[in-house]
N, C-alpha and C. Protein backbone atom coordinates (compact mmCIF):
# COMPACT_ATOMS: atom_id res chain seq x y z
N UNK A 1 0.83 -1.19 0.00
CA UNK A 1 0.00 0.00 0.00
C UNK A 1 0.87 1.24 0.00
N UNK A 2 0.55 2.17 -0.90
CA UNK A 2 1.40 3.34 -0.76
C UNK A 2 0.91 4.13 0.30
N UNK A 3 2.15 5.21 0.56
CA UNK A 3 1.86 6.11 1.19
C UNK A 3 1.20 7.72 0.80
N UNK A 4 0.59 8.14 1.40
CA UNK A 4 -0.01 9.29 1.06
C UNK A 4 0.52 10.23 2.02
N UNK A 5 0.35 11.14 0.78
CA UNK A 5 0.96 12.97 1.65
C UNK A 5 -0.43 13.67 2.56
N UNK A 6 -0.05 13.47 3.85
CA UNK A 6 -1.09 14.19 4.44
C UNK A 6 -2.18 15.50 4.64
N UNK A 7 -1.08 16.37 4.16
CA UNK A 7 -1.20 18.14 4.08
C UNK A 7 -0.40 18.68 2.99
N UNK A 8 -0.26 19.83 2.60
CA UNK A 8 0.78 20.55 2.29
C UNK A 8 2.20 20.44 2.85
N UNK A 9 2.03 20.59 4.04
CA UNK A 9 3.79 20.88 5.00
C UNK A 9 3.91 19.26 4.46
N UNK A 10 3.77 18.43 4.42
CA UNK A 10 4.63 17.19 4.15
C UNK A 10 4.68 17.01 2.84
N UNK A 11 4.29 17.55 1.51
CA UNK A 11 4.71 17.31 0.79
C UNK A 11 5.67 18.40 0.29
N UNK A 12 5.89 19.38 0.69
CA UNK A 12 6.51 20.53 0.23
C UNK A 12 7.73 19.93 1.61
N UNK A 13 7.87 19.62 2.31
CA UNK A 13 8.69 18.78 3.51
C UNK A 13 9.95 17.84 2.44
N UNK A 14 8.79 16.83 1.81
CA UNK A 14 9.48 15.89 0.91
C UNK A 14 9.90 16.42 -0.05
N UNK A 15 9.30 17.42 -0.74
CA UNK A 15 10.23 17.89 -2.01
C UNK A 15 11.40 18.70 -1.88
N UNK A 16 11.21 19.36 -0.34
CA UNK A 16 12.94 20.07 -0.23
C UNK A 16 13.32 18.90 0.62
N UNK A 17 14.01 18.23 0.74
CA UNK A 17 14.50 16.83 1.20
C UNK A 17 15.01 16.52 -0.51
N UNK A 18 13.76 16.38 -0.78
CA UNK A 18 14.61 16.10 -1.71
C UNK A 18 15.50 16.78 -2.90
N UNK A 19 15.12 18.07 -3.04
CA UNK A 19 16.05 19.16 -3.46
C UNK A 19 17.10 18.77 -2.61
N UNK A 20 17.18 18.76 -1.44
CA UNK A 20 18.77 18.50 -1.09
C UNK A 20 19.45 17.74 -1.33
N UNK A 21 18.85 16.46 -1.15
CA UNK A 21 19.32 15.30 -1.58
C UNK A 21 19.91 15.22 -2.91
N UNK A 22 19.44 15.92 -4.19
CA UNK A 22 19.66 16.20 -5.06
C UNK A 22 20.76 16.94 -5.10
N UNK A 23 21.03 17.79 -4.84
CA UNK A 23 22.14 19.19 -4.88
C UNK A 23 23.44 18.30 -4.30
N UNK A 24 23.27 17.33 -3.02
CA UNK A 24 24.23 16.48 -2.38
C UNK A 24 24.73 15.79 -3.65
N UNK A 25 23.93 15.25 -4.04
CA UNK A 25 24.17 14.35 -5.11
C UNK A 25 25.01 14.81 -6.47
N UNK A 26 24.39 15.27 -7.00
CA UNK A 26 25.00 16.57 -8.26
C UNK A 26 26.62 16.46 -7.54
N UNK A 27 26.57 16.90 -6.12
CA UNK A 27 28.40 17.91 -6.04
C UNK A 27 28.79 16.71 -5.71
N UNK A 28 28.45 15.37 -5.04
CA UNK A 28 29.48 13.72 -5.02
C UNK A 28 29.53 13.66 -6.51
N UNK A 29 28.71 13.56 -7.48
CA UNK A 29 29.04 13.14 -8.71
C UNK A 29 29.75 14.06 -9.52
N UNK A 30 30.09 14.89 -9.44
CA UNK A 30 30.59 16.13 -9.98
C UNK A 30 31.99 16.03 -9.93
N UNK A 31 32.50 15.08 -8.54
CA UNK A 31 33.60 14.64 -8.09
C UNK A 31 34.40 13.17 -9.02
N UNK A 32 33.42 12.50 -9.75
CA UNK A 32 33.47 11.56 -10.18
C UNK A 32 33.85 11.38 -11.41
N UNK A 33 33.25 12.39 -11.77
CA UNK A 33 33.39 12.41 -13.45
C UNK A 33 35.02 12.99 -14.50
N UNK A 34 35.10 12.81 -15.35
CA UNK A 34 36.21 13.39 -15.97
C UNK A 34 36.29 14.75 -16.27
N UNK A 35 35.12 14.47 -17.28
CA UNK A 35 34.87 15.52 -18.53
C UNK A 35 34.26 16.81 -17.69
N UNK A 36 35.07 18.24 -18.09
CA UNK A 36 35.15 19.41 -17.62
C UNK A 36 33.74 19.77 -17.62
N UNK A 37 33.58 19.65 -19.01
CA UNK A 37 31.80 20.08 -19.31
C UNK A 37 31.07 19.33 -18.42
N UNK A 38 31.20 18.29 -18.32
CA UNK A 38 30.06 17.61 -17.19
C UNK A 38 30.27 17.53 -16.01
N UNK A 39 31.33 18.08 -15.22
CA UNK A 39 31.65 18.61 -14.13
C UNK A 39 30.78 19.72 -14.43
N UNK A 40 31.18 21.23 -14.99
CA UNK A 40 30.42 22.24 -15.12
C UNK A 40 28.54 22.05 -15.40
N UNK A 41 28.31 21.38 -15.98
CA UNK A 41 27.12 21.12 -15.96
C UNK A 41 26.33 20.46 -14.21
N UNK A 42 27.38 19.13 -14.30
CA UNK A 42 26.67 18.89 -12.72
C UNK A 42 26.40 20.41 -11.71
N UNK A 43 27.74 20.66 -11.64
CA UNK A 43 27.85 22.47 -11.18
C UNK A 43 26.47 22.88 -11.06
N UNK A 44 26.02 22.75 -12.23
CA UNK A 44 25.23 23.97 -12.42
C UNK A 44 23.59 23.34 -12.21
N UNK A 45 23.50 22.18 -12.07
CA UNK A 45 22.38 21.12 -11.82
C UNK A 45 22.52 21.27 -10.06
N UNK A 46 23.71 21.42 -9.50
CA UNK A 46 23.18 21.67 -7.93
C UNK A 46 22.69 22.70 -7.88
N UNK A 47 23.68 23.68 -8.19
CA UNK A 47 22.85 24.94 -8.36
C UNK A 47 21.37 25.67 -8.41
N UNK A 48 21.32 24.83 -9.66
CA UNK A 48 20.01 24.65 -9.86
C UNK A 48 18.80 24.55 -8.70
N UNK A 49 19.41 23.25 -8.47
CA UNK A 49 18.34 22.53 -7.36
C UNK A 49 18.60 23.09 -6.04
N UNK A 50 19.29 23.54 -5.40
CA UNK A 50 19.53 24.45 -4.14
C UNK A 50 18.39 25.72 -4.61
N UNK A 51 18.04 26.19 -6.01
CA UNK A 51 17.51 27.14 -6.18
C UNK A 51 15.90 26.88 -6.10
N UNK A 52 15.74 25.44 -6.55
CA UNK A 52 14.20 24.93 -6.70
C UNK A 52 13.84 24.56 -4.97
N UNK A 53 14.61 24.38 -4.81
CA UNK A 53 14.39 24.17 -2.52
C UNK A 53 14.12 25.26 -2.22
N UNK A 54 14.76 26.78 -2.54
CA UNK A 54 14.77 27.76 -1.57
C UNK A 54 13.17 28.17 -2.80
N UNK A 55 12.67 28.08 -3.53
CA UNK A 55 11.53 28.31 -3.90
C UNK A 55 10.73 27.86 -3.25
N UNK A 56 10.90 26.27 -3.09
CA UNK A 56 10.07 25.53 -1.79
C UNK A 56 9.86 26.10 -0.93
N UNK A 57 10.46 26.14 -0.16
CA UNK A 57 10.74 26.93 1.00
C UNK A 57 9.99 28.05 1.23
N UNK A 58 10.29 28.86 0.55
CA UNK A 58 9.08 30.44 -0.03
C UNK A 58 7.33 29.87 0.32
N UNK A 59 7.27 28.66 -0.64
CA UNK A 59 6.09 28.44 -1.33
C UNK A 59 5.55 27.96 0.54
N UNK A 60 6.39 26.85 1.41
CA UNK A 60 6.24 26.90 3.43
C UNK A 60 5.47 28.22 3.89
N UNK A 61 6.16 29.06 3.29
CA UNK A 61 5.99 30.21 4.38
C UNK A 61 4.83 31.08 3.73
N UNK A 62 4.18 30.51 2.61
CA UNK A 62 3.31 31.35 1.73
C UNK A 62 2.13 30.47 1.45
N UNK A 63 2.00 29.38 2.25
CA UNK A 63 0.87 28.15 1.83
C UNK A 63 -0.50 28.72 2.48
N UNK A 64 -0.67 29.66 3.48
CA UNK A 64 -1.57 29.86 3.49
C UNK A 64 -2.44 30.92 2.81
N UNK A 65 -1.49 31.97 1.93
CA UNK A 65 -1.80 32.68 1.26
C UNK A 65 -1.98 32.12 -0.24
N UNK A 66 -1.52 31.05 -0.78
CA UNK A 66 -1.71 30.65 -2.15
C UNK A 66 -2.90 29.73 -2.07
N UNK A 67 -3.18 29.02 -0.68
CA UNK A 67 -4.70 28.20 -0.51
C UNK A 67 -3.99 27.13 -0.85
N UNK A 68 -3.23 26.26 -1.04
CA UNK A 68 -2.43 25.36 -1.14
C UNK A 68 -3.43 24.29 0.01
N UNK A 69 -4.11 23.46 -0.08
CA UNK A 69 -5.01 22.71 0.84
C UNK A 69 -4.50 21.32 1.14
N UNK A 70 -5.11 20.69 1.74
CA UNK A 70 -5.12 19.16 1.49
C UNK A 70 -5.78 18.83 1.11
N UNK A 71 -7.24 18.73 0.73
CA UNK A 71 -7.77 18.37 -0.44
C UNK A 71 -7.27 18.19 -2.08
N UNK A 72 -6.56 19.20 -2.05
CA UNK A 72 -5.96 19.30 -3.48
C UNK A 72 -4.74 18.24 -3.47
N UNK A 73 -4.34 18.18 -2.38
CA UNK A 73 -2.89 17.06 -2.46
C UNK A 73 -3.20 15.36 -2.62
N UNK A 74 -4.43 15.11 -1.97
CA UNK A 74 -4.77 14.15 -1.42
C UNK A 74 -4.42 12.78 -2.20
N UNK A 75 -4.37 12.76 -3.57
CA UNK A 75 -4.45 12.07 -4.72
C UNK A 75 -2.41 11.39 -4.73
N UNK A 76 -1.75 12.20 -4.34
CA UNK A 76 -0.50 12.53 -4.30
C UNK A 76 0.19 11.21 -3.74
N UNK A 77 0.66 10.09 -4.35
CA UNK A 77 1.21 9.26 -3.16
C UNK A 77 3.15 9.23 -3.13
N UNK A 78 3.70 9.31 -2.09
CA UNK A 78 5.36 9.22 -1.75
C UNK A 78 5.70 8.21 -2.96
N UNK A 79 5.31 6.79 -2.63
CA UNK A 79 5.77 6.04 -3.76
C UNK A 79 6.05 6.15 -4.76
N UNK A 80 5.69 6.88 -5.61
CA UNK A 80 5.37 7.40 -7.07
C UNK A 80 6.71 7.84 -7.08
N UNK A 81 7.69 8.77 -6.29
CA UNK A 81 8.47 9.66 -6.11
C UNK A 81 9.85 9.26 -5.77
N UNK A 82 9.97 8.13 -5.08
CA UNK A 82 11.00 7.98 -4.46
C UNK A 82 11.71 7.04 -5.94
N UNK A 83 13.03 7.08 -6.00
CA UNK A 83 14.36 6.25 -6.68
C UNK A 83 14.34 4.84 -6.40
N UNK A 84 14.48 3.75 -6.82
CA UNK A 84 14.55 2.90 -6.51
C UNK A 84 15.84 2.52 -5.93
N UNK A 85 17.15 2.94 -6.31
CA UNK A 85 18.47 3.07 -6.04
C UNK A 85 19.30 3.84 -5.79
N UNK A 86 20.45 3.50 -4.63
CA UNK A 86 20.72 4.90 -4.00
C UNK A 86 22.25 4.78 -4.65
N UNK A 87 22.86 5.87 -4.92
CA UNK A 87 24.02 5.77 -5.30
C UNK A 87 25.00 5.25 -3.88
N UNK A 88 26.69 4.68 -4.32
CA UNK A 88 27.49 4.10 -3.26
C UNK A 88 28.64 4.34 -3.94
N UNK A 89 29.62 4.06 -2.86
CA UNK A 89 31.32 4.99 -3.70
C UNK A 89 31.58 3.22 -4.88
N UNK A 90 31.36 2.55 -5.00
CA UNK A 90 31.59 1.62 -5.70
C UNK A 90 30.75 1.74 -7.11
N UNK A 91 29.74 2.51 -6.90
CA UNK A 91 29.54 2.48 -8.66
C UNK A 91 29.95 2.59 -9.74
N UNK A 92 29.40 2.36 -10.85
CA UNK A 92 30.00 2.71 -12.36
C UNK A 92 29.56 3.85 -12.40
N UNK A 93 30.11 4.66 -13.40
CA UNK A 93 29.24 6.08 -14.71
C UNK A 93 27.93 5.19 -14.86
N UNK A 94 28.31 4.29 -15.59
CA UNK A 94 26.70 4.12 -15.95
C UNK A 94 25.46 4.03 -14.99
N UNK A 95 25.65 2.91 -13.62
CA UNK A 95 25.02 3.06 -12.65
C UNK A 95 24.69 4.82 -12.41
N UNK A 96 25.68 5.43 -12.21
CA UNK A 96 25.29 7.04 -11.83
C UNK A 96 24.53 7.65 -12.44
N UNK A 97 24.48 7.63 -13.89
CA UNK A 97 23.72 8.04 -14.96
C UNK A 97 22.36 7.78 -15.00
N UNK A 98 22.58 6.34 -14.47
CA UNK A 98 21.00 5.85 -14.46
C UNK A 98 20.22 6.28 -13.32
N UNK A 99 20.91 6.58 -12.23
CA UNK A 99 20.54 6.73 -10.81
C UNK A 99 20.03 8.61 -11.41
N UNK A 100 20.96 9.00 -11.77
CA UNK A 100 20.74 10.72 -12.47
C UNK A 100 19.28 10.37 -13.33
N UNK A 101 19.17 10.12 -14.13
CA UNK A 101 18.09 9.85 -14.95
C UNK A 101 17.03 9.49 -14.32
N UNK A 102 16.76 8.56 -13.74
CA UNK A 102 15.68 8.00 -12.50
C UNK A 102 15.27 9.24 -11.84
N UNK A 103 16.40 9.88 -11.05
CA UNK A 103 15.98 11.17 -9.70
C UNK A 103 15.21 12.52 -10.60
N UNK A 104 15.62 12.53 -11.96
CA UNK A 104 14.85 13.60 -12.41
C UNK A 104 13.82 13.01 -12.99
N UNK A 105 13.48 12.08 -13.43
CA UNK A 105 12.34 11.93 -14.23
C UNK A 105 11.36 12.00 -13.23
N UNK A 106 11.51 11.14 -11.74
CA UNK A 106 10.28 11.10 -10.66
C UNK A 106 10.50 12.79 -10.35
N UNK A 107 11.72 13.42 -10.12
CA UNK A 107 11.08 14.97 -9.75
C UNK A 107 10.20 15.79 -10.51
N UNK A 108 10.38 15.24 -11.90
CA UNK A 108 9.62 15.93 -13.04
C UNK A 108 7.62 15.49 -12.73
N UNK A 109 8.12 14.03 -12.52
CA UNK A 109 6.29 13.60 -12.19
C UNK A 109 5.87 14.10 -10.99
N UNK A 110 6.75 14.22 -9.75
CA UNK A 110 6.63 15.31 -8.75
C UNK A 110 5.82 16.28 -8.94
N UNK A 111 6.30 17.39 -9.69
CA UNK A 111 6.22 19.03 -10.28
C UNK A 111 4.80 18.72 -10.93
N UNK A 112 5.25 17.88 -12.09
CA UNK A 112 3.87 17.84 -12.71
C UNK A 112 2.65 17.17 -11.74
N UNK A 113 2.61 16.48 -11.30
CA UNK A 113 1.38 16.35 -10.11
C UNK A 113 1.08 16.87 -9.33
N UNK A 114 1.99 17.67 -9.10
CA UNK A 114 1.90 18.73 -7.88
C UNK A 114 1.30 19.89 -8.56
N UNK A 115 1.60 20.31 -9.99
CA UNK A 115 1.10 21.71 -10.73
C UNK A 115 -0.52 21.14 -11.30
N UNK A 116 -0.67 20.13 -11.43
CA UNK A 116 -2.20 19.60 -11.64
C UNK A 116 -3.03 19.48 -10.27
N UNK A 117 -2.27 19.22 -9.14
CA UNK A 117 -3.46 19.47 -8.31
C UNK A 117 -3.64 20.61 -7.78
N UNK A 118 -2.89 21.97 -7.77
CA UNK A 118 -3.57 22.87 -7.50
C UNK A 118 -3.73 24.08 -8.28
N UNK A 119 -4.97 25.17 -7.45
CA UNK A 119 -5.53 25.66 -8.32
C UNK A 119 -4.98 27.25 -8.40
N UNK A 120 -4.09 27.65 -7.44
CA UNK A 120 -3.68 29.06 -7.26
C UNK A 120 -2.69 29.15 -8.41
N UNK A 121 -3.26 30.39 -9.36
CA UNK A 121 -2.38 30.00 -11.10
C UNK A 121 -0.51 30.25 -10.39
N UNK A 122 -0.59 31.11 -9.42
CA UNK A 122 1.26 31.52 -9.41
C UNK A 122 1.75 30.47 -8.85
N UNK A 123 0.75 29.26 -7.96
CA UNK A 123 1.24 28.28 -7.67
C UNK A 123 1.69 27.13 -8.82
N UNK A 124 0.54 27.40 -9.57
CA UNK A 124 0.48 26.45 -11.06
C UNK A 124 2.00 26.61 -11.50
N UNK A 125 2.18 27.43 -12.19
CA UNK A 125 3.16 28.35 -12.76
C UNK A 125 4.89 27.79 -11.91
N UNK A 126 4.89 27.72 -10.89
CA UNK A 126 5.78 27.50 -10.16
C UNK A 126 6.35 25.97 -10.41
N UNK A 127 5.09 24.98 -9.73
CA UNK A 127 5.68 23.72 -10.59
C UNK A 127 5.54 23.43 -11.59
N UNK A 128 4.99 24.03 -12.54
CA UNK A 128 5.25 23.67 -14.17
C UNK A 128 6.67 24.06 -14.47
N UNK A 129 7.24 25.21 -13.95
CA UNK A 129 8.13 25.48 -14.32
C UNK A 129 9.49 24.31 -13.87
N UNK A 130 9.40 23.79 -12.53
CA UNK A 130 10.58 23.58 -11.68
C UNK A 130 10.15 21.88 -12.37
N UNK A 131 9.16 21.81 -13.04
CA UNK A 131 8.77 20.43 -13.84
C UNK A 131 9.35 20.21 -15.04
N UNK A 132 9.62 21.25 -15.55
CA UNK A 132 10.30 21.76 -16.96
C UNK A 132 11.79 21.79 -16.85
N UNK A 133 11.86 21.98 -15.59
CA UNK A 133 14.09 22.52 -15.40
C UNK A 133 14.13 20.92 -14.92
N UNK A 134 13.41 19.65 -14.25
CA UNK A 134 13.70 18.39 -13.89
C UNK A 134 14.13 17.79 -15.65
N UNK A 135 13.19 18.28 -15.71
CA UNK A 135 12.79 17.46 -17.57
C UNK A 135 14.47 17.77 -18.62
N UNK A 136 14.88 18.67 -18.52
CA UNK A 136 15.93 19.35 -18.75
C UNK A 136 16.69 18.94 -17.86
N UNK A 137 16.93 18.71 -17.24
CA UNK A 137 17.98 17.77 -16.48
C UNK A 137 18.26 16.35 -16.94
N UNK A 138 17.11 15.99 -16.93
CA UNK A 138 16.88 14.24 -17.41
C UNK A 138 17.68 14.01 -19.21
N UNK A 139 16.87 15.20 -19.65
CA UNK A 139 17.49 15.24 -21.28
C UNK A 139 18.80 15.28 -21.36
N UNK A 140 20.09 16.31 -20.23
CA UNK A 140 21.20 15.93 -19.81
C UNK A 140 22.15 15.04 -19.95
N UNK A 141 21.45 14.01 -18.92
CA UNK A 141 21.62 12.92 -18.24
C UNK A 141 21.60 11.85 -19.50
N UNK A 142 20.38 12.03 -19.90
CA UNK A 142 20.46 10.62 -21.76
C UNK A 142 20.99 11.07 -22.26
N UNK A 143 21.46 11.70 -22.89
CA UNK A 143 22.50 12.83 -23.77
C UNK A 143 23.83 11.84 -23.08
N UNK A 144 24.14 12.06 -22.15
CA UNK A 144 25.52 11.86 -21.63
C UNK A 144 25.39 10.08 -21.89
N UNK A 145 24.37 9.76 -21.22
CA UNK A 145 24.22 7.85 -21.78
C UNK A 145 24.21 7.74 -22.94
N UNK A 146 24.03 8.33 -24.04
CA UNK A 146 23.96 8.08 -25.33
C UNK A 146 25.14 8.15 -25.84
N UNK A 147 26.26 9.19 -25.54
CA UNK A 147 26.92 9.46 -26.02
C UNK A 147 28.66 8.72 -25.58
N UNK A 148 28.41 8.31 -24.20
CA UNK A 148 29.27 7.65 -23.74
C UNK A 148 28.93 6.32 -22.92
N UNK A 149 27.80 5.91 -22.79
CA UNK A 149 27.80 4.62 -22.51
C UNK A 149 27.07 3.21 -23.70
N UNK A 150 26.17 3.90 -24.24
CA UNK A 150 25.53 3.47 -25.54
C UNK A 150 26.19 2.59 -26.10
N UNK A 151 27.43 3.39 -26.95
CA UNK A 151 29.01 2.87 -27.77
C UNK A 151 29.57 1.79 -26.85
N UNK A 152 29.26 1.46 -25.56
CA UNK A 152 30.13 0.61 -25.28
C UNK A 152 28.89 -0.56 -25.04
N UNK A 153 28.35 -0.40 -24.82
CA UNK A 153 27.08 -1.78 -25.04
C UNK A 153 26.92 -2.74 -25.89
């Protein structure tokens, strides 16, 4: 049985959790890699996501002014969201890649479920957008599997 998000504060709870988790992640892998550009890119993917948390964060301290309910969340379950695999200092690139690819695609279904259930448009607007910069991350991430792990398969 999955779990369900109770209120607002716990799902906006779980999504900066997991913005961090993310940003953690980005700067260990960032450490890993060769290629300058994809160092600079990871770079810029924590970045990123330190930036989509402190939006979170905003959106905490503003939930009662956007009407942000639990009714509107209710539909919402954790499962849906979570990675199946956690990265470990023994992995491959490819394992990482895949683990990269996985964490944005569920943040992207995140954003987008989260921007369909509610109805305040600047709220709308907010995760469509931070649904759009996951999605763009993910495209990244296959880009880099295509181009360097693909060829060796």
């Amino acid at each position: 049985m999955q779990k369900k998000f109770d209120d607002p504060a716990d799902i906006l709870e779980f999504a900066i959790k997991r913005e961090q988790k993310a940003y953690d992640f980005y700067l260990q892998l960032k450490q890993k890699v060769k290629s300058k550009e994809l160092k600079d890119t990871l770079h810029q993917f924590a970045v990123e996501e330190m930036g989509h948390k402190k939006k979170l964060e905003a959106i905490v301290e503003k939930t009662q002014e956007y009407g942000f309910t639990k009714e509107e969340i209710q539909n919402l379950k954790i499962d849906d969201y979570l990675v199946e695999k956690s990265p470990h200092p023994d992995m491959s690139y490819k394992d990482l890649l895949i683990i990269s690819i996985n964490r944005e695609k569920k943040s992207h279904l995140l954003y987008m479920d989260l921007e369909k259930s509610v109805s305040n448009p600047e709220l709308k607007q907010i995760f469509a957008n931070l649904a759009q910069e996951e999605a763009s991350h993910k495209l990244r991430f296959e880009l880099e599997y295509d181009k360097n792990i693909l060829p060796e398969d």
